[in-house]
PDB file of N, CA and C in Angstrom:
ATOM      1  N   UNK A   1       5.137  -5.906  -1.292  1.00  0.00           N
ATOM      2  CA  UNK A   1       5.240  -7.352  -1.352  1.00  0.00           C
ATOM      3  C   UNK A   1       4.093  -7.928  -0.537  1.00  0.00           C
ATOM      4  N   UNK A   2       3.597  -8.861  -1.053  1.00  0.00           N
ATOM      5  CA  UNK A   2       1.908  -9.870  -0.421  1.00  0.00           C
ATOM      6  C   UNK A   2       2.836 -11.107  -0.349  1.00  0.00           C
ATOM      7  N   UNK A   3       2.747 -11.407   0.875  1.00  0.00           N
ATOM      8  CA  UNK A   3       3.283 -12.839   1.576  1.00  0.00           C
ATOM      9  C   UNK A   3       1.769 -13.385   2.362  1.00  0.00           C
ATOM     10  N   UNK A   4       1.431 -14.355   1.624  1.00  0.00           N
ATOM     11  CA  UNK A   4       0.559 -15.325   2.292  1.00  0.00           C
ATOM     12  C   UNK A   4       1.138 -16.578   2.677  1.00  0.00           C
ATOM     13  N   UNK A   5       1.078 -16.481   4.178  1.00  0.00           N
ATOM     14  CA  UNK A   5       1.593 -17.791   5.048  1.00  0.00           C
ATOM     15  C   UNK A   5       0.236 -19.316   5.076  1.00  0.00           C
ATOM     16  N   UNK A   6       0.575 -20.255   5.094  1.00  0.00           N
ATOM     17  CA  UNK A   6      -0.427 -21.260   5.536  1.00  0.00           C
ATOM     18  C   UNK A   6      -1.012 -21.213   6.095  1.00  0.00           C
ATOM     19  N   UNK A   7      -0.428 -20.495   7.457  1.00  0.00           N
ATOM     20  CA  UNK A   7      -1.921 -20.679   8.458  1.00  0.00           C
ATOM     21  C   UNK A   7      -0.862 -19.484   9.508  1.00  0.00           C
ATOM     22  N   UNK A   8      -2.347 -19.317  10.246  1.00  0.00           N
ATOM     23  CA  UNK A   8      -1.720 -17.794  11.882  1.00  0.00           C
ATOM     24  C   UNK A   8      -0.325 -18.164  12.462  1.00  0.00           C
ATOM     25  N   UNK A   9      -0.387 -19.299  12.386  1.00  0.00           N
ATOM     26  CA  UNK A   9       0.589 -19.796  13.294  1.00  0.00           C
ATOM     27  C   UNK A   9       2.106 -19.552  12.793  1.00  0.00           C
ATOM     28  N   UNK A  10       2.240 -19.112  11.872  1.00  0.00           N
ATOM     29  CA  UNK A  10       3.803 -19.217  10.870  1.00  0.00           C
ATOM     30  C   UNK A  10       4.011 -16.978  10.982  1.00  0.00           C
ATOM     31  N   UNK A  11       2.583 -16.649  11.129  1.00  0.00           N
ATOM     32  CA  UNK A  11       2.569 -15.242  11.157  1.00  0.00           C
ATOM     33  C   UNK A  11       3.967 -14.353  12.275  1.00  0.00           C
ATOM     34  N   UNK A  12       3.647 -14.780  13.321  1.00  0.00           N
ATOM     35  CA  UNK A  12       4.935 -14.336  14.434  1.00  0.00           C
ATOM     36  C   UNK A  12       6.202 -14.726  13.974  1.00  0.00           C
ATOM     37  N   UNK A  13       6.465 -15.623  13.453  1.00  0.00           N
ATOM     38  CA  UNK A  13       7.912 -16.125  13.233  1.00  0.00           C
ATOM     39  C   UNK A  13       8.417 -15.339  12.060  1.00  0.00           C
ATOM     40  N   UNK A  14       7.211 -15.153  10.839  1.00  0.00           N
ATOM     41  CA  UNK A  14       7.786 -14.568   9.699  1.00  0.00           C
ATOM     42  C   UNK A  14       7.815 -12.755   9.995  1.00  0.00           C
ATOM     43  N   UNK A  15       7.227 -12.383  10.917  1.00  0.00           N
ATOM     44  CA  UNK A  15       7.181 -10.749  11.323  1.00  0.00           C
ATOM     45  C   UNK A  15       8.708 -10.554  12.182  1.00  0.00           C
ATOM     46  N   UNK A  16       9.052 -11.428  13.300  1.00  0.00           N
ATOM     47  CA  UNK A  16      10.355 -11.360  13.417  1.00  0.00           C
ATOM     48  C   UNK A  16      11.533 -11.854  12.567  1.00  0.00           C
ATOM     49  N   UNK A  17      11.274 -12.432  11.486  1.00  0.00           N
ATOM     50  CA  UNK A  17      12.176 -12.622  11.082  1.00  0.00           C
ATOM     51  C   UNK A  17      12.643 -10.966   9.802  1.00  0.00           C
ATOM     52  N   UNK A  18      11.148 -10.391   9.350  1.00  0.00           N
ATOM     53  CA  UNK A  18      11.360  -9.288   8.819  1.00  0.00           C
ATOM     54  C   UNK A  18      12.221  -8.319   9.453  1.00  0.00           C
ATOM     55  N   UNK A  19      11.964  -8.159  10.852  1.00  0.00           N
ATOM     56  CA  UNK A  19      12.345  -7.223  11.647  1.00  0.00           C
ATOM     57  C   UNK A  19      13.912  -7.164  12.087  1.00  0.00           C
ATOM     58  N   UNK A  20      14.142  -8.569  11.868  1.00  0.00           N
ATOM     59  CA  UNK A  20      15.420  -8.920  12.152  1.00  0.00           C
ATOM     60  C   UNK A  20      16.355  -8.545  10.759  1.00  0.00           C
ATOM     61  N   UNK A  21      15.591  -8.846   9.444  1.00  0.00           N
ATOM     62  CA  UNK A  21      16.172  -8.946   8.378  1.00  0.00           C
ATOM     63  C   UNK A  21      16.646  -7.620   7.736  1.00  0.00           C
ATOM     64  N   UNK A  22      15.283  -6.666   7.618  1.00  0.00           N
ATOM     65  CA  UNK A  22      15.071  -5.364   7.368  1.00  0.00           C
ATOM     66  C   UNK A  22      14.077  -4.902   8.224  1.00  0.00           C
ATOM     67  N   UNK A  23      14.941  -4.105   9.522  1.00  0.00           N
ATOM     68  CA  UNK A  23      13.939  -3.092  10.582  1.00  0.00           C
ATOM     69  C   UNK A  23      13.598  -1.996  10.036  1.00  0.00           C
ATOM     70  N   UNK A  24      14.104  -1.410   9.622  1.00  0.00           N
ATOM     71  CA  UNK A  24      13.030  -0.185   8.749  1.00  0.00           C
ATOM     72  C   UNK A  24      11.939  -0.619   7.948  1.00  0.00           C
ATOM     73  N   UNK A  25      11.779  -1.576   7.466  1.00  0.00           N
ATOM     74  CA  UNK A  25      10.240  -2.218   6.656  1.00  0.00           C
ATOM     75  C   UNK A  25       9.340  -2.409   7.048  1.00  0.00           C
ATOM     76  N   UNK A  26       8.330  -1.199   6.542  1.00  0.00           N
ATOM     77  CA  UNK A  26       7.236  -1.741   7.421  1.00  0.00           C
ATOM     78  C   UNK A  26       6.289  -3.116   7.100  1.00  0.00           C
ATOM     79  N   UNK A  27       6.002  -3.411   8.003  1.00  0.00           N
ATOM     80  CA  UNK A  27       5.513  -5.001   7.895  1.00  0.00           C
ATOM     81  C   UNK A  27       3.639  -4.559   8.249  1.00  0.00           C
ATOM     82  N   UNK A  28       2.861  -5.011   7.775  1.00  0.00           N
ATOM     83  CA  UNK A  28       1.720  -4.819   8.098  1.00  0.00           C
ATOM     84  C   UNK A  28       0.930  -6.309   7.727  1.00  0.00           C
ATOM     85  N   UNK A  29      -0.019  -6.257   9.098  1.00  0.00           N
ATOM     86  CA  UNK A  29      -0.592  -7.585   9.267  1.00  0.00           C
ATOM     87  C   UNK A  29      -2.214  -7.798   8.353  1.00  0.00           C
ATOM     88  N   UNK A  30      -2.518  -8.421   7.707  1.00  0.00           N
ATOM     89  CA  UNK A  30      -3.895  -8.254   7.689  1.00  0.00           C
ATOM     90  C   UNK A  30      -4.666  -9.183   7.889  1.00  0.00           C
ATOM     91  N   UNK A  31      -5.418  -9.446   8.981  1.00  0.00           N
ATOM     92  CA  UNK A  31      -5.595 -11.022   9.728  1.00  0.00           C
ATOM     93  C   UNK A  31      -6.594 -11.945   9.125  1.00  0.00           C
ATOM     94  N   UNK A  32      -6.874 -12.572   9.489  1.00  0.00           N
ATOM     95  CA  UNK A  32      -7.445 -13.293   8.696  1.00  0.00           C
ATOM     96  C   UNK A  32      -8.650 -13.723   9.458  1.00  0.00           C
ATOM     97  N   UNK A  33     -10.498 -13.664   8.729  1.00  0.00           N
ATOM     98  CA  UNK A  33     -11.542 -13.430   9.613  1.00  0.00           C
ATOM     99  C   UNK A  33     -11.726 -15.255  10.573  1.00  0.00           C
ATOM    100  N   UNK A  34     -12.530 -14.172  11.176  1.00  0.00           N
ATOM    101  CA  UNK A  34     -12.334 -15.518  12.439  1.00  0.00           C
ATOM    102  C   UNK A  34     -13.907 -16.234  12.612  1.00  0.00           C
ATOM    103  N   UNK A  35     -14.545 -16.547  11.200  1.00  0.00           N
ATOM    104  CA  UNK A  35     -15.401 -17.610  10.807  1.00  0.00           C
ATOM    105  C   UNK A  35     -14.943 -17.804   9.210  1.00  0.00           C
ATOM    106  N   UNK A  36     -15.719 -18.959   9.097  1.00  0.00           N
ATOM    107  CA  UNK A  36     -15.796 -19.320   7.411  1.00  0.00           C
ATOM    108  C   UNK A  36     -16.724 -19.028   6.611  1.00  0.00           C
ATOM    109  N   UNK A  37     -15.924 -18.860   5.210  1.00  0.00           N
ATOM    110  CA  UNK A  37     -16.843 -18.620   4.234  1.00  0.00           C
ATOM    111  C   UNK A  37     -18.210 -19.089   4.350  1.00  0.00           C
ATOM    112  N   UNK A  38     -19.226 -18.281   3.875  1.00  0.00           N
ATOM    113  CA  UNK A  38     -20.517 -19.025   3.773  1.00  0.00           C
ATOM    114  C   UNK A  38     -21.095 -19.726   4.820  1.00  0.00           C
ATOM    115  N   UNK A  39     -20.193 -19.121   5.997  1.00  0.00           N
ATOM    116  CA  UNK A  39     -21.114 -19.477   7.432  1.00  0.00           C
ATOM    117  C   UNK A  39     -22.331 -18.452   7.690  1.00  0.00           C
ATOM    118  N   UNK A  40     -22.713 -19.097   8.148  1.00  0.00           N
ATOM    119  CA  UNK A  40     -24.082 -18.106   9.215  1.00  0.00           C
ATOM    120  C   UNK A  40     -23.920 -17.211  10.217  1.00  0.00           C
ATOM    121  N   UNK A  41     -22.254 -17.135  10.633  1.00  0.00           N
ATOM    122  CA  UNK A  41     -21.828 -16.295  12.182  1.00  0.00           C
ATOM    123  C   UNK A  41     -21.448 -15.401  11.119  1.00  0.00           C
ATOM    124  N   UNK A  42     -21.573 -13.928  11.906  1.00  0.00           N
ATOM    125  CA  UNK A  42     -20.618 -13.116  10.868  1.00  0.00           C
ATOM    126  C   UNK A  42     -19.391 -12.572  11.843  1.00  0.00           C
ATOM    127  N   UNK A  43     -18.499 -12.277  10.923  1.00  0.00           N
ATOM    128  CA  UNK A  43     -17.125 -12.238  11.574  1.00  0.00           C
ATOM    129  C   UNK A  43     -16.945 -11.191  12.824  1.00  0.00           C
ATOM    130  N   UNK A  44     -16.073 -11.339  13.881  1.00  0.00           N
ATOM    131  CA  UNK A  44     -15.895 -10.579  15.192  1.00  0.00           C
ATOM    132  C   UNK A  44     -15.977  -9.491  14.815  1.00  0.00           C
ATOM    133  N   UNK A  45     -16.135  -8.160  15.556  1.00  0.00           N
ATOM    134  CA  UNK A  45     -15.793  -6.819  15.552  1.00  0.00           C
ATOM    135  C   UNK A  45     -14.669  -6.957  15.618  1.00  0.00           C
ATOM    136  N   UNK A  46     -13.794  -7.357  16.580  1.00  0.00           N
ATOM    137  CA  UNK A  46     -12.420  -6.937  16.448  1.00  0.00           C
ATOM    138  C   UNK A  46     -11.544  -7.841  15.509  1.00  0.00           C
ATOM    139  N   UNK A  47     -11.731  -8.599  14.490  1.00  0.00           N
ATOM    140  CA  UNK A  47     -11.509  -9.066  13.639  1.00  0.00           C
ATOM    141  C   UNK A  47     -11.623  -8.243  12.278  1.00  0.00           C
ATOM    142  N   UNK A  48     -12.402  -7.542  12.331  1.00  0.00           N
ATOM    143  CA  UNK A  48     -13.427  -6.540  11.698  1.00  0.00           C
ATOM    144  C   UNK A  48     -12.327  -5.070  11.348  1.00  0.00           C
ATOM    145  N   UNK A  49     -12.230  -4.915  13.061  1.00  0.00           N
ATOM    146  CA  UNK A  49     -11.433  -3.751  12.987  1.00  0.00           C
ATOM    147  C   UNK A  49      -9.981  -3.901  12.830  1.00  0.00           C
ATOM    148  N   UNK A  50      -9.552  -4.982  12.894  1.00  0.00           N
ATOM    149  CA  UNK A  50      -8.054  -5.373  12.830  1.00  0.00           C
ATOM    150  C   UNK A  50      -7.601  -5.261  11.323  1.00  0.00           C
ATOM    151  N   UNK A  51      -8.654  -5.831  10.273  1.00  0.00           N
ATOM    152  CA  UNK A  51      -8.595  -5.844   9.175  1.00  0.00           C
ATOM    153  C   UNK A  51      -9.213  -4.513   8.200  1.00  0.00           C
ATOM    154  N   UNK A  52     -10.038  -3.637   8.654  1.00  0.00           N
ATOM    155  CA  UNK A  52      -9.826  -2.302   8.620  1.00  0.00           C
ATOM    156  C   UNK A  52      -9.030  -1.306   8.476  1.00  0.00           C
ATOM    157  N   UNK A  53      -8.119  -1.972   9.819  1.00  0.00           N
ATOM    158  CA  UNK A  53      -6.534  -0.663  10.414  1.00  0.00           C
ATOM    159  C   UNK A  53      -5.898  -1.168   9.415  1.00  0.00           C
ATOM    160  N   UNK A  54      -5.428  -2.307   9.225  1.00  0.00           N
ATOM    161  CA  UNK A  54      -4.543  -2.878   8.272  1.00  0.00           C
ATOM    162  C   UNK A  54      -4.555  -2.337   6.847  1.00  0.00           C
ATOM    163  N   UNK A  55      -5.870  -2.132   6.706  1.00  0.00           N
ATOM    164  CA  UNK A  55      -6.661  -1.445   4.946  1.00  0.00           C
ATOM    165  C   UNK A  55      -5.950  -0.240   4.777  1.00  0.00           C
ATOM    166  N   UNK A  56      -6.104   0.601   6.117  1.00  0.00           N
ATOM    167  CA  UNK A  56      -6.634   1.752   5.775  1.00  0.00           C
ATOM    168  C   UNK A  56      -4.678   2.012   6.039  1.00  0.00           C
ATOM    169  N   UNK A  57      -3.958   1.541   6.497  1.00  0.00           N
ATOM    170  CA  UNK A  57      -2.552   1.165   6.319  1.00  0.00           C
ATOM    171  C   UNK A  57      -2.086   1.210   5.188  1.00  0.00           C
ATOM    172  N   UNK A  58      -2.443   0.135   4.533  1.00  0.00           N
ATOM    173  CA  UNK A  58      -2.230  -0.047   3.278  1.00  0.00           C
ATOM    174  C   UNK A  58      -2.957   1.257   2.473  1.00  0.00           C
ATOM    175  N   UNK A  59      -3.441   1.545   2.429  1.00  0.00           N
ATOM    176  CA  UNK A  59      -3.903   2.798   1.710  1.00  0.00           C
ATOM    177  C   UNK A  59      -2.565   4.396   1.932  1.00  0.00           C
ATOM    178  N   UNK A  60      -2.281   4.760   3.055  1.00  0.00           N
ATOM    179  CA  UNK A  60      -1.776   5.230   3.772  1.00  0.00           C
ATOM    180  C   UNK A  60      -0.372   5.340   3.232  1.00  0.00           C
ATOM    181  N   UNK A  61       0.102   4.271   2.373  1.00  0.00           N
ATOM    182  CA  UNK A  61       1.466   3.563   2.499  1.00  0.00           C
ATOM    183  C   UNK A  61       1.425   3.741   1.175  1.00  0.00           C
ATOM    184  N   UNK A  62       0.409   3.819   0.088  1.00  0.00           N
ATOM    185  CA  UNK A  62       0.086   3.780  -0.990  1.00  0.00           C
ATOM    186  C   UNK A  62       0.582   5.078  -1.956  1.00  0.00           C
ATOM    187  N   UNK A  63       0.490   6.119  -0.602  1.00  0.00           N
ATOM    188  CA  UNK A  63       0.283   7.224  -1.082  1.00  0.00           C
ATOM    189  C   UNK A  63       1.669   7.868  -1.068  1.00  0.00           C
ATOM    190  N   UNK A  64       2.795   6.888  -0.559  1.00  0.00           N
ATOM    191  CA  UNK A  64       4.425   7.256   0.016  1.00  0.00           C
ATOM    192  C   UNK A  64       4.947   6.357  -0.868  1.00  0.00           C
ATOM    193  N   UNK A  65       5.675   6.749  -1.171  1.00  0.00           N
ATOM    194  CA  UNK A  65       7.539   6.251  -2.038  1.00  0.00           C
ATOM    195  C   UNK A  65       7.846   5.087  -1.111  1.00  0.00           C
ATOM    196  N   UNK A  66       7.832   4.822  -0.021  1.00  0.00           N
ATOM    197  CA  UNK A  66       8.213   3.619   0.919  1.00  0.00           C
ATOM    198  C   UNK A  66       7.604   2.339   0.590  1.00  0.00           C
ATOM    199  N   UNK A  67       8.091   1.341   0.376  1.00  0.00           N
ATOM    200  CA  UNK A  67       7.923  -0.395   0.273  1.00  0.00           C
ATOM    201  C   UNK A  67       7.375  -0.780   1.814  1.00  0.00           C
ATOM    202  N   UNK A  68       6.681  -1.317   1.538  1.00  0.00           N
ATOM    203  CA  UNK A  68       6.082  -2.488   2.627  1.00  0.00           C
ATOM    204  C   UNK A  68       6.130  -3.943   2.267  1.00  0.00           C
ATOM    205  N   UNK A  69       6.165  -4.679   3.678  1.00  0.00           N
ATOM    206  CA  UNK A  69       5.643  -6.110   3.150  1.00  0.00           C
ATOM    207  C   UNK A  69       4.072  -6.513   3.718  1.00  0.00           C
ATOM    208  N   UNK A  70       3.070  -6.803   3.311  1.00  0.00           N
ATOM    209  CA  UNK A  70       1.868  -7.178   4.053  1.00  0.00           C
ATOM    210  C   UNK A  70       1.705  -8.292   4.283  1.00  0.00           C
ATOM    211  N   UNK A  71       1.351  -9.334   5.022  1.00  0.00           N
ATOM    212  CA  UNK A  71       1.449 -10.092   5.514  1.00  0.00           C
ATOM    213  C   UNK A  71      -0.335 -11.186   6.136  1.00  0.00           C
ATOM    214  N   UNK A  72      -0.575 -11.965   5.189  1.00  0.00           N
ATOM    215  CA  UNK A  72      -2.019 -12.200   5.818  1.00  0.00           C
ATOM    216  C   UNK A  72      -1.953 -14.049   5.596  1.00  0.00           C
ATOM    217  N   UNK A  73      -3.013 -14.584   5.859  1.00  0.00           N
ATOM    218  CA  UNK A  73      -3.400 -15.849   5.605  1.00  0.00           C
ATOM    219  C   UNK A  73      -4.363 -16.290   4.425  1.00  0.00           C
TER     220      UNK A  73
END
């Protein structure tokens, strides 16, 4: 399941509420980069790598019989 929230801020509330709902599910975050499109900055390293771990998660999870929910902006 792909749940896109409005904005970061709704992210914490909807991860506890998974956890609360169904604790065995894994919930995986995939954040969302921390400049804009078609800017000139390019996005953090650890923005970088946050959204990486999350990938390579999802890949990981891909390869198992188990449901996830992912979770991004």
């Amino acid at each position: 399941v792909l749940f896109v929230a409005r904005d970061g801020q709704r992210l914490p509330a909807i991860i506890d509420a998974l956890a609360f709902a169904a604790p065995g599910l894994p919930v995986l975050e995939l954040p969302a980069w921390d400049c804009l499109p078609y800017d000139r900055v390019s996005p953090g390293a650890d923005a970088a790598a946050r959204r990486l771990d999350a990938l390579s998660a999802i890949v990981a999870l891909a390869k198992k019989p188990h449901r996830a929910v992912i979770l991004t902006t």
